[in-house]
Protein backbone atom coordinates (compact mmCIF):
# COMPACT_ATOMS: atom_id res chain seq x y z
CA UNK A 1 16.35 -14.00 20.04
CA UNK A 2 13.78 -16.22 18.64
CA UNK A 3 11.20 -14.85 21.66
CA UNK A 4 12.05 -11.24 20.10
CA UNK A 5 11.66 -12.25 16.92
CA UNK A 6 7.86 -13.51 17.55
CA UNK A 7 7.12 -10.85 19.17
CA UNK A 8 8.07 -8.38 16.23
CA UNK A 9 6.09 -10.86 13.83
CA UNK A 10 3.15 -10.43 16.44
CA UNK A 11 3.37 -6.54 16.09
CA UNK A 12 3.62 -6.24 12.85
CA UNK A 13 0.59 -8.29 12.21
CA UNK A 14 -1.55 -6.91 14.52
CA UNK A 15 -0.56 -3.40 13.02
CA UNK A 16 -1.49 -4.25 9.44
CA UNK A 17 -4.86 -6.00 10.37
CA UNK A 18 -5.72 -3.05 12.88
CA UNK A 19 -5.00 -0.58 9.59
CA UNK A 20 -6.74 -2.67 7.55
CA UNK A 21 -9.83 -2.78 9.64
CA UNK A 22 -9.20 1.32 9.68
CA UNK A 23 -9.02 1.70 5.94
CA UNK A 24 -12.44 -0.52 6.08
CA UNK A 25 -14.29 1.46 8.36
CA UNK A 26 -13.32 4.90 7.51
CA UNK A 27 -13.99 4.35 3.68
CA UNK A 28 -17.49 2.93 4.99
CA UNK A 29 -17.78 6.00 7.36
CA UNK A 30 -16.55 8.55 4.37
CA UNK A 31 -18.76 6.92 1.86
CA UNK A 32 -22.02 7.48 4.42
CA UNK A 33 -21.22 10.36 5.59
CA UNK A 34 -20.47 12.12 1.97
CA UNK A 35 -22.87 10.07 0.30
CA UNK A 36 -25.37 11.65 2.30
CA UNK A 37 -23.75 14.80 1.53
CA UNK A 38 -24.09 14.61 -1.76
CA UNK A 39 -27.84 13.35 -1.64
CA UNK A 40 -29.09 16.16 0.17
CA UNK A 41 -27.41 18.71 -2.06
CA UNK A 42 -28.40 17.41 -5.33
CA UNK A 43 -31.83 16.28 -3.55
CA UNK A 44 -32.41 20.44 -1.70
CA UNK A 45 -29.87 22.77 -3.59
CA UNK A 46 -33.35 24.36 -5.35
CA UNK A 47 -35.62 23.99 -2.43
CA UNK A 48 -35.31 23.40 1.11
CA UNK A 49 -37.26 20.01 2.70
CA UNK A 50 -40.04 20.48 4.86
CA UNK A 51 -38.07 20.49 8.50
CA UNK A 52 -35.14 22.17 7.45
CA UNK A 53 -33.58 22.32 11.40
CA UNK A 54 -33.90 18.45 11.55
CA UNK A 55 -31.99 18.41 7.78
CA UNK A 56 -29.20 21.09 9.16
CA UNK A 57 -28.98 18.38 12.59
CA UNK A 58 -28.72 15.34 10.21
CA UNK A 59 -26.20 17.62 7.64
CA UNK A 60 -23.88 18.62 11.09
CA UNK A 61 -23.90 15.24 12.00
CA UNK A 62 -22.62 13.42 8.69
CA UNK A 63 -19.98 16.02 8.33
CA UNK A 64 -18.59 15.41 11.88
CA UNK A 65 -18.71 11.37 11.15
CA UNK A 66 -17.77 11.57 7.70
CA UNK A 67 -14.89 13.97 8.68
CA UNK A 68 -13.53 11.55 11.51
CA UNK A 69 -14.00 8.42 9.19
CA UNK A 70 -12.10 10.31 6.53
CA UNK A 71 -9.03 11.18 8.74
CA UNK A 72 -9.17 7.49 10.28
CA UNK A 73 -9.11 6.34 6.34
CA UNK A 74 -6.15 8.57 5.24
CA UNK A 75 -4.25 7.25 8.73
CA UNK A 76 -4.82 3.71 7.51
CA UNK A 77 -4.17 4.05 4.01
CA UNK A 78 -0.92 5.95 5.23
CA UNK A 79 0.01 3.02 7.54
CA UNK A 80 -0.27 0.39 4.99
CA UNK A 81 1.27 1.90 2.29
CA UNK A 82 3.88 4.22 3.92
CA UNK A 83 6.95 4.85 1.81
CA UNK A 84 4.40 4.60 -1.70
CA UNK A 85 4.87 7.46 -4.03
CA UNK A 86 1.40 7.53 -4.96
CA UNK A 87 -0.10 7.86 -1.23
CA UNK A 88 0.36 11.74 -1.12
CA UNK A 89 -1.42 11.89 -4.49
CA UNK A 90 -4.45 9.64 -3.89
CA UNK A 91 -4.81 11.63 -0.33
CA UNK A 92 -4.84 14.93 -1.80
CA UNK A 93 -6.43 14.22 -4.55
CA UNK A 94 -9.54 12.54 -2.36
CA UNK A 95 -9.38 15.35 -0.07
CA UNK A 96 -9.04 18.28 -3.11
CA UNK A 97 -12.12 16.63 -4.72
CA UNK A 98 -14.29 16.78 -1.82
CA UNK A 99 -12.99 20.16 -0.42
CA UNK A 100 -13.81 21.75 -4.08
CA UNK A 101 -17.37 20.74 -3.75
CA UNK A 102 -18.56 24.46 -3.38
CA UNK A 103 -16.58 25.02 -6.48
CA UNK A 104 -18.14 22.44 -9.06
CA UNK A 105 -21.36 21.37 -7.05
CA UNK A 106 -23.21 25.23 -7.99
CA UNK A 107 -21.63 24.63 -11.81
CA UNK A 108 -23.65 21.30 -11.65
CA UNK A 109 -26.85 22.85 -9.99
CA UNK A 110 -27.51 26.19 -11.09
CA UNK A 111 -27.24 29.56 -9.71
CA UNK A 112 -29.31 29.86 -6.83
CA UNK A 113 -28.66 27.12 -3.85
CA UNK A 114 -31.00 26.82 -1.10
CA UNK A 115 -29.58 27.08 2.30
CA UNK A 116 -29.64 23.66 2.75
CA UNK A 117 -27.66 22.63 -0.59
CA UNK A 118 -24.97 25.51 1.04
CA UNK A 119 -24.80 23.15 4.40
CA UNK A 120 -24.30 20.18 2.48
CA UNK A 121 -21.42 21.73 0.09
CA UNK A 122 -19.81 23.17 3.24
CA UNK A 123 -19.82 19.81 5.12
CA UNK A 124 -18.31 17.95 1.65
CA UNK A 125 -15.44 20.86 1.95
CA UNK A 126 -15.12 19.91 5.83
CA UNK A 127 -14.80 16.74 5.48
CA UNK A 128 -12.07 16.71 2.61
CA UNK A 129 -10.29 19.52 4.65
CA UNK A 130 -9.83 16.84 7.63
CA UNK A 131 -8.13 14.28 5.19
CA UNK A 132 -6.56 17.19 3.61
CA UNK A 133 -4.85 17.92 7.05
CA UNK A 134 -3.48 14.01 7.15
CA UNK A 135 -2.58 14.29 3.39
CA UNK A 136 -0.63 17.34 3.89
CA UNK A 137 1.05 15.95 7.29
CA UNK A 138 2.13 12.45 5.28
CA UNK A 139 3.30 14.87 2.97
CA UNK A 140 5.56 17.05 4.88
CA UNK A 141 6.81 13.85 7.22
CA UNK A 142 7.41 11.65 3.96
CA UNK A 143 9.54 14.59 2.58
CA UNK A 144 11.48 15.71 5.57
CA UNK A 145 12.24 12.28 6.77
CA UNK A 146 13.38 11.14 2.87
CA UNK A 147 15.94 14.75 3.65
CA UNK A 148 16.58 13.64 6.94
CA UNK A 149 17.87 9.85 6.10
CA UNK A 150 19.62 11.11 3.00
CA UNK A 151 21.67 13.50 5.16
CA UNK A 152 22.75 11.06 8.54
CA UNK A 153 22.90 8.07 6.86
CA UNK A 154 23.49 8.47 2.91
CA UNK A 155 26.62 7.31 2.70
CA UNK A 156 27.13 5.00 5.24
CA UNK A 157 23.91 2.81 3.42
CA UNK A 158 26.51 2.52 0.50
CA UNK A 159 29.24 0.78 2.82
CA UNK A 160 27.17 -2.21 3.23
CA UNK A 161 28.10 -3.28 0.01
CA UNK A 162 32.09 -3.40 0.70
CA UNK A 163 31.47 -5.58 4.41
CA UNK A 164 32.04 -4.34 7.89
CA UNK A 165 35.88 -3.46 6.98
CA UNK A 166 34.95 -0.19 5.08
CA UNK A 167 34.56 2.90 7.64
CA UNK A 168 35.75 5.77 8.27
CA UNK A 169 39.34 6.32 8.91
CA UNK A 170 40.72 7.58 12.21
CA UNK A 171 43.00 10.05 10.49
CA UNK A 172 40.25 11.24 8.39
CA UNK A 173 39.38 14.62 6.41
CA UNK A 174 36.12 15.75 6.10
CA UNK A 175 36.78 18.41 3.42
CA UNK A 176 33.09 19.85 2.51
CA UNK A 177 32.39 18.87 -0.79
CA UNK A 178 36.22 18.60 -1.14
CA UNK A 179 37.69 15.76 -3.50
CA UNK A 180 38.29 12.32 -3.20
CA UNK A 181 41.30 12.23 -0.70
CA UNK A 182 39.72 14.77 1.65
CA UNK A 183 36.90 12.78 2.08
CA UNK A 184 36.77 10.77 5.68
CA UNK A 185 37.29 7.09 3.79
CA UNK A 186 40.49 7.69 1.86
CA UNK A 187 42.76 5.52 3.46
CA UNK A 188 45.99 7.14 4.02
CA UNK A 189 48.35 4.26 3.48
CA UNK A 190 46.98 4.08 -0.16
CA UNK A 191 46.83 8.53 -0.06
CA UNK A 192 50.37 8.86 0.13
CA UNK A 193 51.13 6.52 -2.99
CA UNK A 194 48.05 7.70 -4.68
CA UNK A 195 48.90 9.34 -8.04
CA UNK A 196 45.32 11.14 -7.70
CA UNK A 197 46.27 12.35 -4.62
CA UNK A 198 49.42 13.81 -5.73
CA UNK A 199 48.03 14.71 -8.94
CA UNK A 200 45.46 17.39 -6.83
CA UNK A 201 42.61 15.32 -8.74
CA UNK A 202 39.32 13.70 -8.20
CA UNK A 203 38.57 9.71 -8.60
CA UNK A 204 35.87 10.41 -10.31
CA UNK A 205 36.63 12.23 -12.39
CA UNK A 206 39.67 10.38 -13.67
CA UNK A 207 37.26 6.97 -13.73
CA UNK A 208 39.99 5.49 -11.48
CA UNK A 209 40.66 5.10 -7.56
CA UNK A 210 41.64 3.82 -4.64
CA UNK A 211 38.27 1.88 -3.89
CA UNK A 212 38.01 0.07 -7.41
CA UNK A 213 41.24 0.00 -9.07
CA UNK A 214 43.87 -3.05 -8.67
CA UNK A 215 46.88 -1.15 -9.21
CA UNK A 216 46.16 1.37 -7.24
CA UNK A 217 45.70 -0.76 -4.12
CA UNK A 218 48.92 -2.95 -5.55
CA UNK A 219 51.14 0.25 -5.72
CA UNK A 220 50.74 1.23 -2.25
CA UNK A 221 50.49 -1.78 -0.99
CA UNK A 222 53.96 -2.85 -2.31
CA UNK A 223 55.57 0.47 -2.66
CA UNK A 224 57.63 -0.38 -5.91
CA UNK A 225 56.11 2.97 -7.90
CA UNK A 226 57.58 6.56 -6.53
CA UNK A 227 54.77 8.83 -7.49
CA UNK A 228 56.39 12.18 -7.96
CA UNK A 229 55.23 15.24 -5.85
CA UNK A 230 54.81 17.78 -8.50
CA UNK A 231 51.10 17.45 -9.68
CA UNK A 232 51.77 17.56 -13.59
CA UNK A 233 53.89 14.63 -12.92
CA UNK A 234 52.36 12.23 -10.69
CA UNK A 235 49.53 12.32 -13.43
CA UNK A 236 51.28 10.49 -15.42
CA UNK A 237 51.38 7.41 -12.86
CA UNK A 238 47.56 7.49 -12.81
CA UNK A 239 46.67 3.80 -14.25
CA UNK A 240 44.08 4.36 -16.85
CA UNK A 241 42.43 0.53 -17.05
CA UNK A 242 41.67 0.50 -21.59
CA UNK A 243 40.43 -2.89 -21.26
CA UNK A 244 37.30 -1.59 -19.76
CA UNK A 245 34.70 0.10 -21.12
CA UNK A 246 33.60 3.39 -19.88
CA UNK A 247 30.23 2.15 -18.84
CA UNK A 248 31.66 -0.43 -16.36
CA UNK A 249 33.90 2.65 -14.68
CA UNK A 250 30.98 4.70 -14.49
CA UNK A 251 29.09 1.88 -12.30
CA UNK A 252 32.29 1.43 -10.21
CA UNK A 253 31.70 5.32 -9.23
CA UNK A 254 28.45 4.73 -8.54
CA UNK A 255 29.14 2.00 -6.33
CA UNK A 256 32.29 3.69 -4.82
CA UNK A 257 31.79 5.06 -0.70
CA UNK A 258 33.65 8.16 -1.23
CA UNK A 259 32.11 9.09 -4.30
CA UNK A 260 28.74 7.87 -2.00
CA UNK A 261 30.08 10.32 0.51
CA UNK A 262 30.56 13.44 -2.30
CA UNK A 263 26.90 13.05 -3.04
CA UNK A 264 25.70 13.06 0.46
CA UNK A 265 27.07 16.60 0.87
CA UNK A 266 26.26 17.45 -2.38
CA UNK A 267 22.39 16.40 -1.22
CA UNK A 268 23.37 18.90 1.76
CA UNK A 269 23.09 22.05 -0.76
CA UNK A 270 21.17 21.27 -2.95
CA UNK A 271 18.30 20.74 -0.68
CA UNK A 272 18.45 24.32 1.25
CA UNK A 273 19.05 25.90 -2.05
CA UNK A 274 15.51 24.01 -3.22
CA UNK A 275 13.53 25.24 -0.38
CA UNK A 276 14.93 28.85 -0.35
CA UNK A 277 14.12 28.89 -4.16
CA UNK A 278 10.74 27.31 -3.71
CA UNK A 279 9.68 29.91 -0.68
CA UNK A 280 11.58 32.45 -2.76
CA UNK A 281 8.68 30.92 -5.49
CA UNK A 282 5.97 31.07 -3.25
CA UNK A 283 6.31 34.37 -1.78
CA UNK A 284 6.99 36.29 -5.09
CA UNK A 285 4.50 34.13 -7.25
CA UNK A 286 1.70 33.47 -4.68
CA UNK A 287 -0.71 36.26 -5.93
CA UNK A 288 -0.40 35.61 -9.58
CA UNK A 289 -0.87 31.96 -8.60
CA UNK A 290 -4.12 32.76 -7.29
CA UNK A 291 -5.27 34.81 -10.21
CA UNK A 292 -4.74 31.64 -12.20
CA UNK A 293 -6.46 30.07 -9.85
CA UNK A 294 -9.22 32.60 -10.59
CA UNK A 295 -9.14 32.33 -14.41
CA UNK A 296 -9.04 28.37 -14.47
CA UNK A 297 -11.98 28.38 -12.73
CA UNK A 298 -13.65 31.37 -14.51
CA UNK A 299 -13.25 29.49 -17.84
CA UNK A 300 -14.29 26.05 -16.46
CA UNK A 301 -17.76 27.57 -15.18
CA UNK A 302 -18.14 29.66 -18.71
CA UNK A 303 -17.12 26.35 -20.83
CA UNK A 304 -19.62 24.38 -18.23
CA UNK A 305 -22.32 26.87 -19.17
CA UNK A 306 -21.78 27.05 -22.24
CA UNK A 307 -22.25 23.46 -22.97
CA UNK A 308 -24.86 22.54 -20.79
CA UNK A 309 -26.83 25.49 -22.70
CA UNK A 310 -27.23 27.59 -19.66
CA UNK A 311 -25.45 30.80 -20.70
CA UNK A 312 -22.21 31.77 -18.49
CA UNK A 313 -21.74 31.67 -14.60
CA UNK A 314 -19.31 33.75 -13.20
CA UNK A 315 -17.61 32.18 -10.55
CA UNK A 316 -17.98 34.36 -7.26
CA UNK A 317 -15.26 34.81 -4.90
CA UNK A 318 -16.92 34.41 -1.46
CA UNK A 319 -14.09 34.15 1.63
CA UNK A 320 -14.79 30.21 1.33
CA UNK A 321 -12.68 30.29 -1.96
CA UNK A 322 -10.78 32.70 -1.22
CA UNK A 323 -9.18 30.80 1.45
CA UNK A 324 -9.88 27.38 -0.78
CA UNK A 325 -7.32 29.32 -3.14
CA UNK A 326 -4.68 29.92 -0.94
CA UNK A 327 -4.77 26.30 0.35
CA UNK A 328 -4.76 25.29 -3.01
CA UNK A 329 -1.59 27.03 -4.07
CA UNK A 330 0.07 25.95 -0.54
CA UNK A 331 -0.75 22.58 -1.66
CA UNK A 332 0.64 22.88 -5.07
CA UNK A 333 4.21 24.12 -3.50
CA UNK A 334 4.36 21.53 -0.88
CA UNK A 335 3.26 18.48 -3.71
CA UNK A 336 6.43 20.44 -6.05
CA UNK A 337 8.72 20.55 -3.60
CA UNK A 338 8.26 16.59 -3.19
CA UNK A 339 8.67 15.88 -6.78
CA UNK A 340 11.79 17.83 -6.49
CA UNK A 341 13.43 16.06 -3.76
CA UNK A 342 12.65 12.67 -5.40
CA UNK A 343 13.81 14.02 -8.39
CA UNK A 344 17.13 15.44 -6.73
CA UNK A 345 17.18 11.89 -4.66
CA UNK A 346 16.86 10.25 -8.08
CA UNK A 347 19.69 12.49 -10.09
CA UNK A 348 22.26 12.27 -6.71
CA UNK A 349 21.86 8.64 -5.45
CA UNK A 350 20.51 6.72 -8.50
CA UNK A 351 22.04 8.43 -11.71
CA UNK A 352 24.87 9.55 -9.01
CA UNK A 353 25.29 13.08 -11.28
């Protein structure tokens, strides 16, 4: 045991110094690589230098380094802080900023870019495309494998905090989205002298059940209180607790495994229903998206002309931002659609709604 245990302590540290030593050299390798960039834009975007092949050799070969050192950056960065809400945003915000160089760089420049200050923008956009592509997978496997732990194993995470004795019964009901008592831990021993049971009603509803209230567990266990069968009846047995206050029942559902179990196939849903709506979204929406798209950046380049005293730019639409558009909205469904799930994780298994 003790052997294993070293061995996982050994692991783990040589992971986090290895991604260290990644985030190190691939922000050294980025920085070169689009510093360099950047130099020979701003240095040739009016005129080309003398041996323009050897600049388009140097140019090709900074994009291919920086690209690699940006991917092996957004892999480290990922590594060490996996599970951060903030790591999807700082990737794709790094990689939007330096894949929108063709965008803002002319703005900055002028009209007219030499052939060489084209290179250089198009190696910036290359290199944020390749941590775009790491952004956007950290993206998608952050989000499906939040979905994918929240629908095996959401509400067996909440039995931990009854012991080993709370599982699932061997007589059980597993009642989609069905109420308290068809749910697989309602015991039946405590079912069949449970006034919400007989009653046809929810635990949750009622702020009192079989998992948190005394007499409730007492009743069934002694068997002194004949709950009627007849539903308007046996609600009259259910044992409303006054001395509490409303708050403390409310954290008592929270805390309950059934009601744990209610929101785990409530999660089951609502999270098809999101996706359909947000392709729904997408699909119906993706053009007029674009034209936005189109206008934000129309206005940007006239307001950008306008104060820098140069008159007004138009922004052209060349196939390079064209397609930097429709990544762009992509990107703005796929960041949504993460917001919503930890907003939906947040309302389900936090607020428990």
């Amino acid at each position: 045991m003790q052997r294993n245990r070293d061995v996982e302590d050994f692991v783990a540290g040589l992971q986090d110094q290895v991604s260290r030593l990644m985030v190190t050299a691939g922000a050294i390798g980025t920085a070169i690589g689009a510093g360099f960039l950047f130099y020979y834009f701003f240095t040739f975007s009016a005129a080309n230098p003398a041996n323009v092949s050897q600049a388009h050799q140097l140019i090709g070969s900074f994009t291919l380094w920086g690209g690699i050192a940006a991917m092996i950056l957004a892999v480290g960065l990922s590594i060490i802080w996996w599970g951060e809400d903030i790591l999807s945003i700082i990737l794709l915000l790094a990689s939007g900023a330096l894949y929108l160089s063709p965008v803002y760089l002319p703005m900055m420049a002028g009209n007219q870019i030499s052939p060489v200050g084209v290179a250089s923008m198009n190696g910036l956009q290359q290199i944020g495309g390749m941590m775009g592509i790491v952004a956007i997978l950290v993206t998608v496997i952050d989000v499906g494998g939040r979905m994918r732990t929240r629908l095996a194993h959401g509400s067996k995470a909440d039995t931990l905090k009854y012991g080993k004795g709370v599982k699932e019964e061997p007589d059980r009901q597993n009642v989609f989205l069905g109420k308290c008592w068809q749910l697989p831990y309602c015991r039946k021993f405590v079912r069949e002298k449970c006034p919400i049971y007989h009653a046809k009603r929810t635990c949750w509803k009622e702020r009192v059940g079989c998992m948190c209230e005394e007499k409730v567990i007492q009743n069934a266990m002694t068997g002194n209180v004949m709950i009627p069968k007849d539903a308007l009846s046996a609600a009259k047995y259910i044992p409303y607790n006054d001395k509490l206050p409303m708050e403390f029942k409310i954290e008592r559902c929270r805390s309950c495994v059934i009601y744990n179990e209610h929101q785990r196939q409530k999660y089951k849903v609502v999270l098809p229903a999101t996706m359909a709506v947000m392709a729904g979204i997408w699909i119906v929406a993706r053009e007029p998206m674009k034209d936005v798209l189109q206008t934000v950046l129309n206005t940007s380049d006239k307001f950008l002309g306008q104060a820098t005293l140069g008159g007004r730019k138009s922004v052209t639409d060349p196939v390079h931002l064209a397609a930097f558009r429709e990544l762009l909205v992509i990107l703005i469904m796929i960041m949504i659609l993460a917001y919503l799930m930890k907003l939906i994780e947040y309302l389900l298994f936090k607020l428990k709604v």
